[in-house]
N, C-alpha and C. Protein backbone atom coordinates (compact mmCIF):
# COMPACT_ATOMS: atom_id res chain seq x y z
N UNK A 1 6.90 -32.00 -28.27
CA UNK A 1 6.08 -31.97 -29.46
C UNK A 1 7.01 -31.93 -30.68
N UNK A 2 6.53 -32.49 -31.68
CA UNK A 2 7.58 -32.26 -33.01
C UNK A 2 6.76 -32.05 -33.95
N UNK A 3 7.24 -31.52 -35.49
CA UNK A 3 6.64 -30.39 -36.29
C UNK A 3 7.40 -31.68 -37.69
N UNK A 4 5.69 -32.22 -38.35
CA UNK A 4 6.01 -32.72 -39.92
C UNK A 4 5.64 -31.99 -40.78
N UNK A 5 5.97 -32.36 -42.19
CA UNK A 5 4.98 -32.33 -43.01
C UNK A 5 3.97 -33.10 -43.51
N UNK A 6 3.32 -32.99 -44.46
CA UNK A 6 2.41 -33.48 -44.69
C UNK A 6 3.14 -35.25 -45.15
N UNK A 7 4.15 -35.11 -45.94
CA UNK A 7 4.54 -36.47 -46.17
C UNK A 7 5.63 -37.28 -45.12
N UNK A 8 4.67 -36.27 -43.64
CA UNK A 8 5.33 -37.31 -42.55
C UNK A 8 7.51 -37.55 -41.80
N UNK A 9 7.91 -36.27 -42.83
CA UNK A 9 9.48 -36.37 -42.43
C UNK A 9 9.15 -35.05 -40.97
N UNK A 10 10.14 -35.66 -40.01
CA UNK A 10 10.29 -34.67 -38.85
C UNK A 10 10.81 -32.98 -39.50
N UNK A 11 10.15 -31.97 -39.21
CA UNK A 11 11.31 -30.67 -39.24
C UNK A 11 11.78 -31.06 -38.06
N UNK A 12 11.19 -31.07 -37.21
CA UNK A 12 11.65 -30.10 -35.72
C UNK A 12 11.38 -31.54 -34.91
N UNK A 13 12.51 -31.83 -34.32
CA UNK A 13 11.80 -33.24 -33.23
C UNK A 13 11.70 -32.64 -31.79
N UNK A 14 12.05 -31.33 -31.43
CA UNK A 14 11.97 -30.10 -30.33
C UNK A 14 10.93 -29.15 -30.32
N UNK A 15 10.04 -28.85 -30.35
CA UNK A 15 8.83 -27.96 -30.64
C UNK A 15 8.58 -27.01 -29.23
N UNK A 16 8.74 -25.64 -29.51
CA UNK A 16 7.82 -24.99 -28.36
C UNK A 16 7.44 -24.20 -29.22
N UNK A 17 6.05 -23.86 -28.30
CA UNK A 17 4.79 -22.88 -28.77
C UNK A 17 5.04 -21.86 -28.24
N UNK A 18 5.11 -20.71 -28.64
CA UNK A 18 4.98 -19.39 -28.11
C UNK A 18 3.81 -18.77 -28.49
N UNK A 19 2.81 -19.15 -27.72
CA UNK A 19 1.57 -17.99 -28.66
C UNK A 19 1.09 -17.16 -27.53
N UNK A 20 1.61 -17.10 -26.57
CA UNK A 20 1.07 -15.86 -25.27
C UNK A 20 1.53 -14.32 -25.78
N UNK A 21 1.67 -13.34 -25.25
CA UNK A 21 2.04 -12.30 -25.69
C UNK A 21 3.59 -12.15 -24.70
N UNK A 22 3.45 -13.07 -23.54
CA UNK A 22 5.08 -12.76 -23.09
C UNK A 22 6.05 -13.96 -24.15
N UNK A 23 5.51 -14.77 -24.12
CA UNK A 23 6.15 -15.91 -24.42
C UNK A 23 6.95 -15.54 -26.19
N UNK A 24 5.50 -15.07 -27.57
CA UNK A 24 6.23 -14.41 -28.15
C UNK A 24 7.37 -13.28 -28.03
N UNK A 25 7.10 -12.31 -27.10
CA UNK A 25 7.66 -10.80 -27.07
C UNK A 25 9.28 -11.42 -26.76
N UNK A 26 9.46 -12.56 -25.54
CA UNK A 26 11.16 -13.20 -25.14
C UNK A 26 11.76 -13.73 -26.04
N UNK A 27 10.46 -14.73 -27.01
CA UNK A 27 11.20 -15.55 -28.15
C UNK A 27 12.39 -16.01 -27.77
N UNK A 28 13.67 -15.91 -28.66
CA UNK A 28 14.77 -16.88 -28.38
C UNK A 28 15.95 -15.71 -27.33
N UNK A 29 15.38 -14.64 -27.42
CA UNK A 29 16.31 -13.74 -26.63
C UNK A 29 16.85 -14.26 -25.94
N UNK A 30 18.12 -13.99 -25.17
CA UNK A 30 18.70 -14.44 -24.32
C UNK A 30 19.34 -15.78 -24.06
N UNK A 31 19.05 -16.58 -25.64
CA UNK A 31 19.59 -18.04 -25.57
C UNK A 31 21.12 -17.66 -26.60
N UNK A 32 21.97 -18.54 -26.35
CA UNK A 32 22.88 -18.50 -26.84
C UNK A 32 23.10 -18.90 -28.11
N UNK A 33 22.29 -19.94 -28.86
CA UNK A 33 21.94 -20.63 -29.32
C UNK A 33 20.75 -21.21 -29.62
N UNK A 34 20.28 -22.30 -31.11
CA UNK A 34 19.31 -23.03 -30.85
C UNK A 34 19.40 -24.34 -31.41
N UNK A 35 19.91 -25.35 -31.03
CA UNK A 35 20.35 -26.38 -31.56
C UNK A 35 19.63 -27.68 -32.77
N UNK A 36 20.59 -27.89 -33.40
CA UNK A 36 19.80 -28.56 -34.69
C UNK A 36 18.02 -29.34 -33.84
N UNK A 37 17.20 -29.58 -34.78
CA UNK A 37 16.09 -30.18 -34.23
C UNK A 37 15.17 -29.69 -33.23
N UNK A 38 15.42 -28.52 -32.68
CA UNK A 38 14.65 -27.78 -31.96
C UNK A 38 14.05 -26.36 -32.54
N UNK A 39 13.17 -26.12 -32.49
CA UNK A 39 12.56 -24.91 -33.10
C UNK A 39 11.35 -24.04 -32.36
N UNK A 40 10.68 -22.74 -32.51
CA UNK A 40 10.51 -22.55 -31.40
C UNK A 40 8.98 -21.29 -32.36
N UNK A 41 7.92 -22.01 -32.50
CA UNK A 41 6.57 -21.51 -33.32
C UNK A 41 5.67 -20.66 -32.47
N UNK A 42 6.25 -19.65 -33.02
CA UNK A 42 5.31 -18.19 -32.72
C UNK A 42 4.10 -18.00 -33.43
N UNK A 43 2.69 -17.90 -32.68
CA UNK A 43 1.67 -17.66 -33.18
C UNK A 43 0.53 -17.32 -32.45
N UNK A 44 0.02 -15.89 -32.95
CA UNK A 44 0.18 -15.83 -34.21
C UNK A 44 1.47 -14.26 -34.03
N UNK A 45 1.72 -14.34 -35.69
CA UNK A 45 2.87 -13.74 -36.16
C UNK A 45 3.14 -13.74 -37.51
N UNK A 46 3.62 -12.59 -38.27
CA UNK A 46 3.47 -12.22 -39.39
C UNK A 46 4.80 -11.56 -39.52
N UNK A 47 5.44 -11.91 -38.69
CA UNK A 47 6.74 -11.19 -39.03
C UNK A 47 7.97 -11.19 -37.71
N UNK A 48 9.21 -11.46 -37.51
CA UNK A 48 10.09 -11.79 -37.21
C UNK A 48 11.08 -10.50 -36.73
N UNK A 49 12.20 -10.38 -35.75
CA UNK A 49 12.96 -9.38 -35.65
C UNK A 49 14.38 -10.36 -35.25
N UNK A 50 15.43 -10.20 -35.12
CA UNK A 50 16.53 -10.64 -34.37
C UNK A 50 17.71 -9.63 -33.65
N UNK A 51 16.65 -8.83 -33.27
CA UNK A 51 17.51 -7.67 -32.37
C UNK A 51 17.93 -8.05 -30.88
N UNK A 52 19.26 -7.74 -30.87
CA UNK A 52 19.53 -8.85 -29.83
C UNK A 52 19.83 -9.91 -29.32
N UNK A 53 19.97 -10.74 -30.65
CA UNK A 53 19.92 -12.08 -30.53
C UNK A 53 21.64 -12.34 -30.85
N UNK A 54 22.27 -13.13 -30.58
CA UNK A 54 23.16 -13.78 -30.93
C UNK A 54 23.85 -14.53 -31.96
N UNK A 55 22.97 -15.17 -32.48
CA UNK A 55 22.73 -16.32 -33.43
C UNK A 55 21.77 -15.99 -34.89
N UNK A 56 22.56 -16.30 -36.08
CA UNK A 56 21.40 -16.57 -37.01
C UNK A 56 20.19 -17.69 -36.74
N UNK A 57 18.85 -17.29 -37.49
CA UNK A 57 17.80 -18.45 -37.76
C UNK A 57 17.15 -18.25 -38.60
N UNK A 58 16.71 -19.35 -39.31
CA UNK A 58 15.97 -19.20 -40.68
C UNK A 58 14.95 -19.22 -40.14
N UNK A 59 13.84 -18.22 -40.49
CA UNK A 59 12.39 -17.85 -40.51
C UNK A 59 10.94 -18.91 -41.13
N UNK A 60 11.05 -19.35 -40.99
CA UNK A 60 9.69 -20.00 -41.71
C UNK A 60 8.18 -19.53 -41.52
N UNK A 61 7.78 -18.82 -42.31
CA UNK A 61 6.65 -17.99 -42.61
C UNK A 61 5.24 -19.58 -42.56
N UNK A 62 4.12 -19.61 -41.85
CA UNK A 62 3.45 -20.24 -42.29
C UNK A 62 1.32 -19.58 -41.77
N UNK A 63 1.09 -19.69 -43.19
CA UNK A 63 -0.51 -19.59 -43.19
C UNK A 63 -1.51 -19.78 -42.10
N UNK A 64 -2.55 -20.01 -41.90
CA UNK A 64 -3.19 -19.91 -41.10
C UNK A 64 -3.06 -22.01 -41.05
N UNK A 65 -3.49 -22.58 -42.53
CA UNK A 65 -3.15 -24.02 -41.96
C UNK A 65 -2.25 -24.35 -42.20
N UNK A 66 -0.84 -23.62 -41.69
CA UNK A 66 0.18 -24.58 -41.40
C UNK A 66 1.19 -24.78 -42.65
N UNK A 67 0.74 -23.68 -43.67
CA UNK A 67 1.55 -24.52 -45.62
C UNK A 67 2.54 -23.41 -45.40
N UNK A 68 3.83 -23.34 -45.75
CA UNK A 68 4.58 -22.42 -45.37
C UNK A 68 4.68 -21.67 -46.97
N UNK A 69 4.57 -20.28 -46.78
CA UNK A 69 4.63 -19.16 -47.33
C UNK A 69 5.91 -18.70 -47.99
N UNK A 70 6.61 -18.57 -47.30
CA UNK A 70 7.92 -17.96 -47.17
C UNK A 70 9.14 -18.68 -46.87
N UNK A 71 10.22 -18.69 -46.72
CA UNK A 71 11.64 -19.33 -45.73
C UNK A 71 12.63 -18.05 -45.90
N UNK A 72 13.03 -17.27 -44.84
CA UNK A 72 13.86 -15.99 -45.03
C UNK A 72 14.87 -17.18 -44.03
N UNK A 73 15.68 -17.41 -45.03
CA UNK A 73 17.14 -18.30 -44.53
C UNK A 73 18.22 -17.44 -43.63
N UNK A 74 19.69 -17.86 -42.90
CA UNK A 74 20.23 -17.60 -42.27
C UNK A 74 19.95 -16.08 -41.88
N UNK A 75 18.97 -15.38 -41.09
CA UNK A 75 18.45 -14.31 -41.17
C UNK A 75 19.28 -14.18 -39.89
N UNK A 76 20.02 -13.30 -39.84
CA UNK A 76 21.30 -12.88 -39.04
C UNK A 76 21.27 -11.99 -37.86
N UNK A 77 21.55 -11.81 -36.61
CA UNK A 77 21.16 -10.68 -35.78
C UNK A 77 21.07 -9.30 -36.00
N UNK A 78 20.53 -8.37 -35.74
CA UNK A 78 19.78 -7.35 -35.79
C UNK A 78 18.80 -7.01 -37.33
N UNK A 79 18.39 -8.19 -37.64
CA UNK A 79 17.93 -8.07 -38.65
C UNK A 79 15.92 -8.45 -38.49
N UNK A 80 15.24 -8.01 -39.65
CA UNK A 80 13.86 -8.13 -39.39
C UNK A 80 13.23 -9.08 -40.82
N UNK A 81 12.12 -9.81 -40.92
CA UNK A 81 11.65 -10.28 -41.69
C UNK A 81 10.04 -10.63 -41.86
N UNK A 82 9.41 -10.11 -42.86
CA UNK A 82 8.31 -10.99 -42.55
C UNK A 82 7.03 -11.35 -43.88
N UNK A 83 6.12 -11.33 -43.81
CA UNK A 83 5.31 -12.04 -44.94
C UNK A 83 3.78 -11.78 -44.91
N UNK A 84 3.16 -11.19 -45.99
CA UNK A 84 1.99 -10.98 -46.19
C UNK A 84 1.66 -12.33 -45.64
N UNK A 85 0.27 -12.29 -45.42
CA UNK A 85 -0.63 -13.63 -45.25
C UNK A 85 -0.24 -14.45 -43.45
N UNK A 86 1.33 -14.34 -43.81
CA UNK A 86 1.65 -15.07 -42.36
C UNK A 86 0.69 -15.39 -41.00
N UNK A 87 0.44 -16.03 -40.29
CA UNK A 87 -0.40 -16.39 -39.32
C UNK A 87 0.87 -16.66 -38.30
N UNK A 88 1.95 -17.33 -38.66
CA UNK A 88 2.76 -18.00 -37.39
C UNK A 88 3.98 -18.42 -38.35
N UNK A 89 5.00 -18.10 -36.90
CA UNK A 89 6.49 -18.46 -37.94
C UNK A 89 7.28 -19.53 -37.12
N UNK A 90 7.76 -20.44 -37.69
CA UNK A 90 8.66 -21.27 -37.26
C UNK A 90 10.09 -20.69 -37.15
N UNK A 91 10.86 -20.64 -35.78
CA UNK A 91 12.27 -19.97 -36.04
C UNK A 91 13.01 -21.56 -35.97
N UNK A 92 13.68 -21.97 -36.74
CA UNK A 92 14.66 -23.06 -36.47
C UNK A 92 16.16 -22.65 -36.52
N UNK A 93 17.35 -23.47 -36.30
CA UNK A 93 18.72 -23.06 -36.64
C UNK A 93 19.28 -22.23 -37.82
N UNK A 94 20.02 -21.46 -38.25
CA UNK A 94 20.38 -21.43 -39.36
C UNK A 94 20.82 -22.03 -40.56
N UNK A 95 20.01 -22.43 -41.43
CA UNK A 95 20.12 -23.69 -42.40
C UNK A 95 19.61 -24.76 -41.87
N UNK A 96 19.15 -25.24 -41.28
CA UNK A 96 18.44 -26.17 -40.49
C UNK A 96 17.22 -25.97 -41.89
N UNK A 97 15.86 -25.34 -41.93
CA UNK A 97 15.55 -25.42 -43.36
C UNK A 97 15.50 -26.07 -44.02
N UNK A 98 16.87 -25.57 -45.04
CA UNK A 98 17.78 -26.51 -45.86
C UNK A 98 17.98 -27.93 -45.97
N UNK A 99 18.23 -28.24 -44.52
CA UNK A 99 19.05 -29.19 -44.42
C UNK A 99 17.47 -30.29 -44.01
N UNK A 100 16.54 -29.82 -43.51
CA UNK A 100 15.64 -30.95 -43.52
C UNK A 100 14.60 -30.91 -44.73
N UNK A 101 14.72 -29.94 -45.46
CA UNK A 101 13.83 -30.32 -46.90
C UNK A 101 12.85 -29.35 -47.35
N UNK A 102 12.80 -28.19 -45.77
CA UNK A 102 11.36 -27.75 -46.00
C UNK A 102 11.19 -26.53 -47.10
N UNK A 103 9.87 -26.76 -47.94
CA UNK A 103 10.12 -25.70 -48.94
C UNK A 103 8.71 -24.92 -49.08
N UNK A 104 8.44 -24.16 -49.70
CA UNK A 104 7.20 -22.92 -49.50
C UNK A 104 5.93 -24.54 -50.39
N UNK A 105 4.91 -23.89 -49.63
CA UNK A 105 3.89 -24.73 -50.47
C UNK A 105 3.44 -26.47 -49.15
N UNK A 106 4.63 -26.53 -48.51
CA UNK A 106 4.61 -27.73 -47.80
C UNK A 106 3.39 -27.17 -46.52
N UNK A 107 2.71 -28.32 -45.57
CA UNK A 107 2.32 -28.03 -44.99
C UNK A 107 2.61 -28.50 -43.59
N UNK A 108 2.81 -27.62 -42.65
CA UNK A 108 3.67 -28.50 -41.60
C UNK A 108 2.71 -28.52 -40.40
N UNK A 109 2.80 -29.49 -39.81
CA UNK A 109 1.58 -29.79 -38.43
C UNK A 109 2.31 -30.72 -37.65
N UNK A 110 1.91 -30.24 -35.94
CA UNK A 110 2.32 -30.16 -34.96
C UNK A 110 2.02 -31.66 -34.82
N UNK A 111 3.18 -32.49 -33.65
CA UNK A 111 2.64 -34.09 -33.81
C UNK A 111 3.16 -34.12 -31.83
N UNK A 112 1.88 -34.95 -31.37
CA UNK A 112 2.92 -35.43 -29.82
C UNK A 112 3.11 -36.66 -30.16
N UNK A 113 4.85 -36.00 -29.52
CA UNK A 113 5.81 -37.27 -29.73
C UNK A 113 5.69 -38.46 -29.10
């Protein structure tokens, strides 16, 4: 699955859903890494932790449809983040973000590839 915005550029050409209660609770734990283009949408979720984790990832906060709220950038291990309103957060690479365009106000929706 991969994750646009509304004017159709890829974030994520890697998409997993985590919306079970195990599937959120593992999140990226235990990965070493998460490589450019893959990202990994928890929902629902209002807020973020990286205890444990290895690796920075920028947070992407998004609403109930999908318009993102927030972006808490290179958010670093043992660190927490999160956002009034939030419904579901996109975790992508660190700067990954950045580097594909996405900014608060955009609305991002799920596409099969």
């Amino acid at each position: 699955m991969q994750l646009r915005d509304e004017r159709g550029r890829v974030v994520c050409e890697g998409l997993t859903l985590a919306d079970g209660p195990l599937t959120r609770m593992k999140g990226l734990l235990g990965r070493k890494d998460l490589p450019s283009g893959e990202g990994l949408l928890l929902r629902p979720a209002g807020s973020v932790h990286t205890w444990f984790m290895r690796f920075p990832i920028d947070a992407v906060f998004l609403d109930g449809e999908g318009r993102v709220l927030k972006i808490a950038a290179d958010l670093r291990p043992w660190r927490a983040a999160g956002c009034r309103g939030a419904r579901a957060v996109l975790e992508l690479s660190s700067g990954e973000s950045e580097r594909r365009g996405v900014r608060p106000g955009d609305r991002l929706v799920p596409v099969e590839a």
